[in-house]
Protein backbone atom coordinates (compact mmCIF):
# COMPACT_ATOMS: atom_id res chain seq x y z
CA UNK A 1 -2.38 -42.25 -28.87
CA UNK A 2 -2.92 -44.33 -25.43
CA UNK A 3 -6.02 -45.83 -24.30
CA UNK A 4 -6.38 -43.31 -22.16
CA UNK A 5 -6.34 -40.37 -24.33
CA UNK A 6 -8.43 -42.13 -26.66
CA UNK A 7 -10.84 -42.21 -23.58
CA UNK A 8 -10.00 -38.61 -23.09
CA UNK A 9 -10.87 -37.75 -27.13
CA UNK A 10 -14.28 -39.67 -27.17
CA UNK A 11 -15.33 -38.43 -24.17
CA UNK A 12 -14.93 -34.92 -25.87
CA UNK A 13 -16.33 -35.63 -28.79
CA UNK A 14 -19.67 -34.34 -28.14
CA UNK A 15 -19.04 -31.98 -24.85
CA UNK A 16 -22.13 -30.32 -24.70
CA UNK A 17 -23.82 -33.78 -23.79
CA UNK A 18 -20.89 -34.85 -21.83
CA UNK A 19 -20.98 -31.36 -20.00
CA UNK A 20 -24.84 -31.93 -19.35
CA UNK A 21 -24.33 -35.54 -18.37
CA UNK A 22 -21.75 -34.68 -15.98
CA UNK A 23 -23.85 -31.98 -14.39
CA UNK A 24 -26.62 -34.04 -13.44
CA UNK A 25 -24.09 -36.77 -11.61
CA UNK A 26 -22.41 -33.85 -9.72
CA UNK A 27 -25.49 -32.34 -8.59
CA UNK A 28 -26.97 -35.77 -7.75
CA UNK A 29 -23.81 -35.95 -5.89
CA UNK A 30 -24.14 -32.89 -4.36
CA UNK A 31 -27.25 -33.57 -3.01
CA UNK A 32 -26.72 -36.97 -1.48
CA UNK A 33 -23.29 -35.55 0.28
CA UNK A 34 -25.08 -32.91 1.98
CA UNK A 35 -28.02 -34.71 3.13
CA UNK A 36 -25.49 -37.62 4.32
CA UNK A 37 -23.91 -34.79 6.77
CA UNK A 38 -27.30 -34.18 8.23
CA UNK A 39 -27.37 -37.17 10.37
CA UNK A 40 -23.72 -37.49 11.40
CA UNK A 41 -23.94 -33.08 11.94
CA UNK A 42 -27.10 -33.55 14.30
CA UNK A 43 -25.74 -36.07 16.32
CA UNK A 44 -22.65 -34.07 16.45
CA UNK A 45 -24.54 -31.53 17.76
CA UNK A 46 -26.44 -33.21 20.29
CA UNK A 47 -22.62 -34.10 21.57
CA UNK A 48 -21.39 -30.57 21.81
CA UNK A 49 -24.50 -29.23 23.44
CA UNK A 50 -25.14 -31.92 25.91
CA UNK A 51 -23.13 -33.17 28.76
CA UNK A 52 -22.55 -36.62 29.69
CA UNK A 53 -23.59 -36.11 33.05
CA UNK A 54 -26.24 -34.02 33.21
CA UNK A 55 -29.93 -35.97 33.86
CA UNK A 56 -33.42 -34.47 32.64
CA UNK A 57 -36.13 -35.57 34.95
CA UNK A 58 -39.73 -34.78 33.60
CA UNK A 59 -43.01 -36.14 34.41
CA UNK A 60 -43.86 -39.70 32.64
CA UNK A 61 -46.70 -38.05 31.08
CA UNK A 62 -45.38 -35.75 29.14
CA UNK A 63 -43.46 -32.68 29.50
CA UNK A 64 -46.29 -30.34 30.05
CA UNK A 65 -47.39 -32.37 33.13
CA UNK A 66 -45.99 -30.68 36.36
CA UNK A 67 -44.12 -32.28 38.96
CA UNK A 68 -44.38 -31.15 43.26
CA UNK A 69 -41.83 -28.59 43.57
CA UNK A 70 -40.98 -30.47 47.02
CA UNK A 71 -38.94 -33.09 44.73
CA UNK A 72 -36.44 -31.09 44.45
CA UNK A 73 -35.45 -31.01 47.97
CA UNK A 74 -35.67 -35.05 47.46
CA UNK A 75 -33.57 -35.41 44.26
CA UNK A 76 -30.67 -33.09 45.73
CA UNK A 77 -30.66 -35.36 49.38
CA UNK A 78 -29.87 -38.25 47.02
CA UNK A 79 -26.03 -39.36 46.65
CA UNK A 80 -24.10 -38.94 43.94
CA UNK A 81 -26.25 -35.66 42.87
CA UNK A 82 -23.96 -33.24 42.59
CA UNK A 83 -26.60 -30.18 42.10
CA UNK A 84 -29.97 -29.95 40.61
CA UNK A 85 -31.96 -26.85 39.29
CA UNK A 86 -35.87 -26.98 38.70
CA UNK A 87 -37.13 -25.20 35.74
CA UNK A 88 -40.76 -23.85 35.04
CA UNK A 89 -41.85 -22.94 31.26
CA UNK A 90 -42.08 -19.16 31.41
CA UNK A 91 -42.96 -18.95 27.17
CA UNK A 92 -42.02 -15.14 27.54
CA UNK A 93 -42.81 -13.20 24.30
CA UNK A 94 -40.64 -10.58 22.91
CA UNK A 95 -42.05 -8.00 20.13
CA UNK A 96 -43.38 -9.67 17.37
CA UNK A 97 -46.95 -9.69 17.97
CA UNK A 98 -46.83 -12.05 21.29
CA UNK A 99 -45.07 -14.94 19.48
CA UNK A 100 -42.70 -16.84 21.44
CA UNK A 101 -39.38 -17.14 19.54
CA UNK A 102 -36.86 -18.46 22.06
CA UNK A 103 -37.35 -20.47 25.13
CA UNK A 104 -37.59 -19.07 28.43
CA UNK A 105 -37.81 -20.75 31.84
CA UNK A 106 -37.91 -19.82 35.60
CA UNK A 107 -34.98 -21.14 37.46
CA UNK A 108 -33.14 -21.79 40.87
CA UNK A 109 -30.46 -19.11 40.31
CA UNK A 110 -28.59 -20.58 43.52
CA UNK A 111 -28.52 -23.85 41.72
CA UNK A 112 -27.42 -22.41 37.88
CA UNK A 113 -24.12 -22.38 38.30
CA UNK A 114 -24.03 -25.93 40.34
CA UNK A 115 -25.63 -27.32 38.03
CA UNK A 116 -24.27 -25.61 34.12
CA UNK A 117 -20.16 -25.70 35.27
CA UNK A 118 -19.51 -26.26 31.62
CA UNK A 119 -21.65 -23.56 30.44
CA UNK A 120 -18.88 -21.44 32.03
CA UNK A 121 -21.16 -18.41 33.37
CA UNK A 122 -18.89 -15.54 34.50
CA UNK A 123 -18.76 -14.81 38.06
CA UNK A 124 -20.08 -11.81 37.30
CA UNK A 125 -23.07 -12.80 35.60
CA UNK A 126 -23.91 -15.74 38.19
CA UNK A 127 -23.63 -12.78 41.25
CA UNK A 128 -25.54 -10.62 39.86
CA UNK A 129 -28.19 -13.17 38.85
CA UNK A 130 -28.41 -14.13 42.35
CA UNK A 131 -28.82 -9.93 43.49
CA UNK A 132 -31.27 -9.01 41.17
CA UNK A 133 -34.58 -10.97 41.55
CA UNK A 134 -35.38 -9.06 38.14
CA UNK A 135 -31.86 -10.61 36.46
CA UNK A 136 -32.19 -12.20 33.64
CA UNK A 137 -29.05 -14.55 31.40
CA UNK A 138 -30.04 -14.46 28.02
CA UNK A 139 -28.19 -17.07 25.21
CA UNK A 140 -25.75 -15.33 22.82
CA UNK A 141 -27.80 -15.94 20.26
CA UNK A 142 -30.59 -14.17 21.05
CA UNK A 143 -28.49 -11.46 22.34
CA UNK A 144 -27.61 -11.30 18.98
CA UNK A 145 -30.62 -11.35 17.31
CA UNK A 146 -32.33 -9.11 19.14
CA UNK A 147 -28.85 -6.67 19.65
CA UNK A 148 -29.25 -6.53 23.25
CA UNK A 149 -26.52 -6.23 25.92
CA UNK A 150 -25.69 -6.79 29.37
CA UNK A 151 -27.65 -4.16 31.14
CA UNK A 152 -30.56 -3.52 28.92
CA UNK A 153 -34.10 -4.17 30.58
CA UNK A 154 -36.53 -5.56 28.42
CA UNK A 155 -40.39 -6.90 29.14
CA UNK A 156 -41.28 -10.52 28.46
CA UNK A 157 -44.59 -11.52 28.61
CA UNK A 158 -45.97 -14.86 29.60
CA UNK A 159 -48.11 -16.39 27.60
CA UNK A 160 -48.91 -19.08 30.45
CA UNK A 161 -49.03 -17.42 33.53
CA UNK A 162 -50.33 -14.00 32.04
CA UNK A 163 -47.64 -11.82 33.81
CA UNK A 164 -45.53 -8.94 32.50
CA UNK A 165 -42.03 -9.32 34.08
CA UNK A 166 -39.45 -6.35 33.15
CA UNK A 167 -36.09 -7.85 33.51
CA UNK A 168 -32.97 -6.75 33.53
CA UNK A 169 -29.94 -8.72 31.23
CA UNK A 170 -27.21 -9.21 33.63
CA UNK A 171 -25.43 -11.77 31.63
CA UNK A 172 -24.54 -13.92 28.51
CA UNK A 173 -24.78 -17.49 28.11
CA UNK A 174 -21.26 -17.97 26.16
CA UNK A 175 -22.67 -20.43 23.35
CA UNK A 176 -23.03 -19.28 20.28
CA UNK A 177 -25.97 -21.52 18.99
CA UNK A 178 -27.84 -20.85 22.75
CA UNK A 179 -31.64 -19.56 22.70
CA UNK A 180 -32.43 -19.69 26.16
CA UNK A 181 -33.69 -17.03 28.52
CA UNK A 182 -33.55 -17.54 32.12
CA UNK A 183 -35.30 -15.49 34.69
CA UNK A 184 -35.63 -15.75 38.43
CA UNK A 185 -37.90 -18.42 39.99
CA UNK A 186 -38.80 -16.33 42.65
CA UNK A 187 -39.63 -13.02 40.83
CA UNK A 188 -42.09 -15.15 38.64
CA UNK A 189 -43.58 -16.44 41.89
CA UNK A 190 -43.92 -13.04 43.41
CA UNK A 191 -45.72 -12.19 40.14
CA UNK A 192 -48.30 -14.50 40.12
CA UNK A 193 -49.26 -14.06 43.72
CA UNK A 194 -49.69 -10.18 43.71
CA UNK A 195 -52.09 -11.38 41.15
CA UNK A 196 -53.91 -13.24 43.97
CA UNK A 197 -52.91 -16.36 42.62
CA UNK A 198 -51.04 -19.54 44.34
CA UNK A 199 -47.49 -19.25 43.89
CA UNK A 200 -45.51 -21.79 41.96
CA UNK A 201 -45.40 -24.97 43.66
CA UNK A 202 -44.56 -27.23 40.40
CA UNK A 203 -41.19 -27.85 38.41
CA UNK A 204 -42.01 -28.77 35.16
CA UNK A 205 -38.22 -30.39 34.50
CA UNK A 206 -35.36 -30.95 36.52
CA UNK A 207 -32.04 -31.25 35.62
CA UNK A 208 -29.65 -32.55 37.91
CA UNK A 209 -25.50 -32.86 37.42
CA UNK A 210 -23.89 -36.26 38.43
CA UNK A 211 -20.25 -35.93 39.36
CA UNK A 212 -19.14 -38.51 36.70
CA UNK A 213 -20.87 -40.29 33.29
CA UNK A 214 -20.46 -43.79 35.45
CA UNK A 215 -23.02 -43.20 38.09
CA UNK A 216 -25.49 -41.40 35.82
CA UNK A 217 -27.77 -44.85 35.01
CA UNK A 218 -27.79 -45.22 39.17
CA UNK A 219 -29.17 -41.64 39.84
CA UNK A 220 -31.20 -41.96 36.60
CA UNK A 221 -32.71 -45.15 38.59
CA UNK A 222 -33.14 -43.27 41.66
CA UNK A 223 -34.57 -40.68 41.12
CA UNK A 224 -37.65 -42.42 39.42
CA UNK A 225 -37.44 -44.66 42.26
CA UNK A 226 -38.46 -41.57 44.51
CA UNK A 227 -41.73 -41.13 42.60
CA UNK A 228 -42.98 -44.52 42.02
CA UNK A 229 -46.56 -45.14 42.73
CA UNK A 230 -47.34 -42.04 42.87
CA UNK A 231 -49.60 -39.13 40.96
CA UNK A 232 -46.35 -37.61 39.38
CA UNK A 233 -44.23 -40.67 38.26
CA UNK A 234 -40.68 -39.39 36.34
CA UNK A 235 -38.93 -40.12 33.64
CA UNK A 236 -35.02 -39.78 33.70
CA UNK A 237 -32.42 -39.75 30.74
CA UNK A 238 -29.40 -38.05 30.12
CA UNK A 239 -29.36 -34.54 27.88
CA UNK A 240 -28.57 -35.96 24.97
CA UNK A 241 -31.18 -38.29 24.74
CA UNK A 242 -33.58 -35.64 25.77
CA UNK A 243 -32.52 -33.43 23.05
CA UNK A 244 -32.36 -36.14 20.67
CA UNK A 245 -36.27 -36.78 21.24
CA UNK A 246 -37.22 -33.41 20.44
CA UNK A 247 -35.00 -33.90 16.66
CA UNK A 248 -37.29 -37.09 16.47
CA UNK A 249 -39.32 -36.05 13.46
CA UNK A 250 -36.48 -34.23 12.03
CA UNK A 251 -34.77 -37.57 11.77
CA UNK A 252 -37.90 -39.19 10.57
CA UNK A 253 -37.61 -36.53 7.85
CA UNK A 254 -33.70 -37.21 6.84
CA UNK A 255 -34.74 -40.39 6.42
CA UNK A 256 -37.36 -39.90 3.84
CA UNK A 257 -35.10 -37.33 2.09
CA UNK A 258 -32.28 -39.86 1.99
CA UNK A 259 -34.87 -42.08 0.00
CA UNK A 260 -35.79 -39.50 -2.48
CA UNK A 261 -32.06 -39.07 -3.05
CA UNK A 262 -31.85 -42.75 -3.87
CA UNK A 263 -34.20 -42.72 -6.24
CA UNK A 264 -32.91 -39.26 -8.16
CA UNK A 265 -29.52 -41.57 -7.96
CA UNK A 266 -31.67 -44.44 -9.54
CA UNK A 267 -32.88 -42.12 -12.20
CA UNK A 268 -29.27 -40.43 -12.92
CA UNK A 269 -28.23 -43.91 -13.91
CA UNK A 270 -30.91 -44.24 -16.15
CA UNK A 271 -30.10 -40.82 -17.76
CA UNK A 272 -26.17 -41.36 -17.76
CA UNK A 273 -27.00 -45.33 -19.74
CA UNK A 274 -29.02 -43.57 -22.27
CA UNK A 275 -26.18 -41.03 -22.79
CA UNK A 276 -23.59 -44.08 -23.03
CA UNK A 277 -26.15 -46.14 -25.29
CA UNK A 278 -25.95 -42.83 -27.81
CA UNK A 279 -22.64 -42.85 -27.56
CA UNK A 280 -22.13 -46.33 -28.84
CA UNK A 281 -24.68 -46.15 -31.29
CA UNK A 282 -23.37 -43.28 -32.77
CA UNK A 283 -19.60 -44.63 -33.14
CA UNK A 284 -20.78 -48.39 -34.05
CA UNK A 285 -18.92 -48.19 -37.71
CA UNK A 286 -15.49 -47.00 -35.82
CA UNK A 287 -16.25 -49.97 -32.87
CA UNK A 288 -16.58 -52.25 -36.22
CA UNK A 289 -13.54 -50.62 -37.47
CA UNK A 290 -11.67 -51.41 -34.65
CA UNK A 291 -12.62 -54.73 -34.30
CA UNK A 292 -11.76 -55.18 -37.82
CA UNK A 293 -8.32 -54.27 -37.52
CA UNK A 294 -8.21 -56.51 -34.51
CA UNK A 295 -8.99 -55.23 -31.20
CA UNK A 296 -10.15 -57.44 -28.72
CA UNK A 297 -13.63 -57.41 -27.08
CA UNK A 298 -12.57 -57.01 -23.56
CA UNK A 299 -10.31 -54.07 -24.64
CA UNK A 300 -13.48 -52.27 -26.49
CA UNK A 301 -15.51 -53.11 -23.72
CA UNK A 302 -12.95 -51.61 -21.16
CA UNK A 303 -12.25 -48.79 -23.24
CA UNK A 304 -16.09 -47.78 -23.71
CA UNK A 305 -16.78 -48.54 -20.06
CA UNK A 306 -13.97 -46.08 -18.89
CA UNK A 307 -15.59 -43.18 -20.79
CA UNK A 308 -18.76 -43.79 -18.64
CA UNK A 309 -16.97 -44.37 -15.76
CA UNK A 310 -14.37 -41.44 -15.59
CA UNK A 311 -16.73 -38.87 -16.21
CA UNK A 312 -18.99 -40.14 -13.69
CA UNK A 313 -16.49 -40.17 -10.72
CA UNK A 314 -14.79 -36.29 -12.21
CA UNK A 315 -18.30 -35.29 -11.75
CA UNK A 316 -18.82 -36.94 -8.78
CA UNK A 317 -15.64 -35.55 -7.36
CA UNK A 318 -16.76 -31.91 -8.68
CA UNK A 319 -20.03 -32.71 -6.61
CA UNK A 320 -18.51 -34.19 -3.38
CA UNK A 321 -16.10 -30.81 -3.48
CA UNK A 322 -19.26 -28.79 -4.07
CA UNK A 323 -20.32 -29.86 -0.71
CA UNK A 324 -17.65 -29.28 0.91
CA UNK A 325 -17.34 -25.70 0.04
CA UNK A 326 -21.23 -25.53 0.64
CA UNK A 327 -21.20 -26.78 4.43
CA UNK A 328 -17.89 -24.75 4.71
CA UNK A 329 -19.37 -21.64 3.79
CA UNK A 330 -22.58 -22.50 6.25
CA UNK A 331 -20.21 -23.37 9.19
CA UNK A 332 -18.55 -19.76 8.72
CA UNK A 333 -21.42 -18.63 8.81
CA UNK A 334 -23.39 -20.38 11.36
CA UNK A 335 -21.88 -18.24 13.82
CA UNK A 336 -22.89 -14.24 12.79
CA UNK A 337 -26.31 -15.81 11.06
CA UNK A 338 -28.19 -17.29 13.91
CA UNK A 339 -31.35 -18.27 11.67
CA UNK A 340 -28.95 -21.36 10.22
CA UNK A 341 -29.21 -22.82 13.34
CA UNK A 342 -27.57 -26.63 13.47
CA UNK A 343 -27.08 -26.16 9.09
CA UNK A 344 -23.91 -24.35 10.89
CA UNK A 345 -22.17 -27.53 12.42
CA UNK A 346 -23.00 -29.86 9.09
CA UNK A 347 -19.16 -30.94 7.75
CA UNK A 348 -18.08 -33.22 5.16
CA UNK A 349 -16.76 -35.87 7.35
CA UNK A 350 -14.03 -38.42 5.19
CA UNK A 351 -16.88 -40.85 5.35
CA UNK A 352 -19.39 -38.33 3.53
CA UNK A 353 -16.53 -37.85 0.94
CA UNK A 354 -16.01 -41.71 0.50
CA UNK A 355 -19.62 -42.20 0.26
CA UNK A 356 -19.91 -39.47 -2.57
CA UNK A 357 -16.81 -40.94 -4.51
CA UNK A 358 -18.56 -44.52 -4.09
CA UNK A 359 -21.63 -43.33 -5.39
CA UNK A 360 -20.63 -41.86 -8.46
CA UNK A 361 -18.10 -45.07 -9.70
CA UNK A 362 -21.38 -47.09 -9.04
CA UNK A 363 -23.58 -44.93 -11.61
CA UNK A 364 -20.33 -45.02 -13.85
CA UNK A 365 -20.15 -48.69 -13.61
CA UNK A 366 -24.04 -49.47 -13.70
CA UNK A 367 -24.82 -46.88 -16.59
CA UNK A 368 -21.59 -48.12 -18.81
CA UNK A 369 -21.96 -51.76 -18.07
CA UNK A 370 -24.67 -52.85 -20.56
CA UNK A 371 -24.17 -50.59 -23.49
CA UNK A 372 -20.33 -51.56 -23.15
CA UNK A 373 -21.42 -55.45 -23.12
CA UNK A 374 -23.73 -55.04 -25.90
CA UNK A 375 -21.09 -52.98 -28.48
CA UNK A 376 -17.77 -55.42 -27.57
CA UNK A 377 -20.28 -58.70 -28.08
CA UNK A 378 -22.36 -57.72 -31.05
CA UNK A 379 -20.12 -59.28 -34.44
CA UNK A 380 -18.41 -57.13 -36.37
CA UNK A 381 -20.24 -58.57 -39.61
CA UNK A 382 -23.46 -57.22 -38.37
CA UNK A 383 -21.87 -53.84 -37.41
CA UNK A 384 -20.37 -53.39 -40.49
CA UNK A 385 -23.15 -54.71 -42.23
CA UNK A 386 -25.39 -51.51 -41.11
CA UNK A 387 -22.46 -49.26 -41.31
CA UNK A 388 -22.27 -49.76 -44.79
């Protein structure tokens, strides 16, 4: 028999322990892999959603602070803007007892398709936006959700300007992972006044399109440059950091996850040293033995370190493939099960799978190391000498 089957025969020697041993480094595994795609799949996301040259303009105070609707007129003069739509919060409510469950805003509908080219609106749907003043393009996914279809009318109502709008779908946002509900500026306007209201004369954000990524830090400038000094001051950055702001805490919370992970890595060590300590104990007359007879330390201590060490990286591997088929499974399904939201776009990147690998030769290494030491150095007179 090789060293390696004799690795092989000891490390099956006691399976049940070795089974449960295993189990806990592939699940520790596991559970760092898929929170290490969390990061890398949100900023993935933030890439496939946002363009590179699209700008978000909102008031420096905060989002919920309005902005003259006049800017717009300013912002579109300027060069290098290719188009620019203002948006108002509508926070329509659908069913479910007047919660809001996707995002809905008044827009420009001359200015949609200017502004979304890569959102690749049908003709159709951007015509008959512009006809209707009651049209409404609705994101696939909550077309989905809610099973509606170009040509249903369905009531929104807003839960900040107290109107009832009844609006007519008259097309689809093609993105699967899109919420968004967009109505007509002016129909929202006409509602508030026949309420003897003012109409809207605010923008709450603005997002204007920039022919190329190059000149986006120059509008960017610009455009804040338009409002300085006065009651409305702006605040430009591209889409992606925009989005990326609102996944702020979410990060925050990755980050604390990733530390618990750490330490349930910290403690697998622990657990998979005792099991190697027991190991050696238990087979300290047959390391004596072998000694005896005349194997070297560094070939006892290599021999009991590779039992440690190979069946923490097969269980590592079996944990790192775990994931994979895990975040497979939810990018299938991220399209037809709209509740999983960005889970859908989360991959086991080569990195992830490197990481995983890495992780588990460390707890091999750092739970084998000492008990491995402590059997090859300890004399064979002593071992003997308690074996018999």
């Amino acid at each position: 028999m090789g060293y390696a089957g004799f690795v092989v025969a000891n490390l099956l020697r006691n399976p049940l322990r070795s089974a449960l041993t295993g189990s806990a480094i592939a699940l520790a595994v596991l559970l760092v892999c898929l929170l290490l795609t969390m990061p890398a799949g949100l900023d993935a996301l933030l890439t496939r959603v946002a363009s590179d040259t699209r700008v978000g303009v909102i008031n420096k105070s905060g989002l919920v602070f309005w902005m003259p609707y006049s800017l717009m007129r300013k912002i579109r003069a300027l060069d290098d803007v290719a188009d620019a739509v203002g948006m108002v919060w509508f926070g329509g409510a659908f069913e479910e007892q007047g919660k809001v469950t996707f995002p809905s805003f008044a827009v420009e509908v001359e200015h949609i398709a200017g502004t979304y080219p890569d959102y690749q609106l049908s003709p159709e749907a951007v015509t008959a936006f512009t006809r209707y003043r009651d049209g409404a393009i609705v994101g696939r996914q909550t077309m989905r959700k809610y099973r509606w279809k170009v040509g249903d009318r369905v009531t929104l109502r807003s839960n900040v300007w107290d109107v009832n709008l009844d609006l007519r779908i008259v097309g689809e946002i093609p993105r699967d992972s899109s919420p968004i509900v967009w109505i007509n500026r002016e129909y929202l306007d006409e509602a508030i006044k026949a309420q003897g209201r003012p109409g809207l004369g605010i923008v709450m954000i603005v997002w204007v399109r920039v022919p190329s990524p190059d000149r986006v830090n120059s509008v960017m400038l610009r455009v804040d440059e338009l409002t300085r000094n006065t009651d409305y001051e702006t605040t430009s950055q591209t889409e992606k950091t925009f989005f990326s702001n609102f996944l702020g805490s979410l990060k925050g919370f990755l980050q604390i996850l990733l530390m618990v992970t750490a330490l349930v890595s910290l403690c697998i060590v622990f657990i998979a040293a005792n099991t190697a300590s027991m190991a050696v104990r238990e087979r300290a007359g047959e390391i004596g033995v072998l000694r005896a007879i005349g194997f070297r330390r560094r070939t006892i201590f290599s021999m009991l370190l590779a039992e440690t060490v190979v069946l923490s990286w097969s269980s590592g591997a079996l944990g790192v493939g775990l994931a994979w088929a895990v975040t497979s499974a939810l990018q299938q399904l991220g399209g037809s099960i709209a509740a999983l939201g960005p889970l859908g776009g989360f991959i086991v990147t080569p990195g992830v799978i490197a990481q995983g690998l890495g992780l588990s030769l460390a707890i091999g290494i750092f739970a084998g190391f000492a008990p491995a030491y402590g059997a090859a150095r300890r004399p064979v007179a002593d071992t003997l000498r308690e074996v018999f």
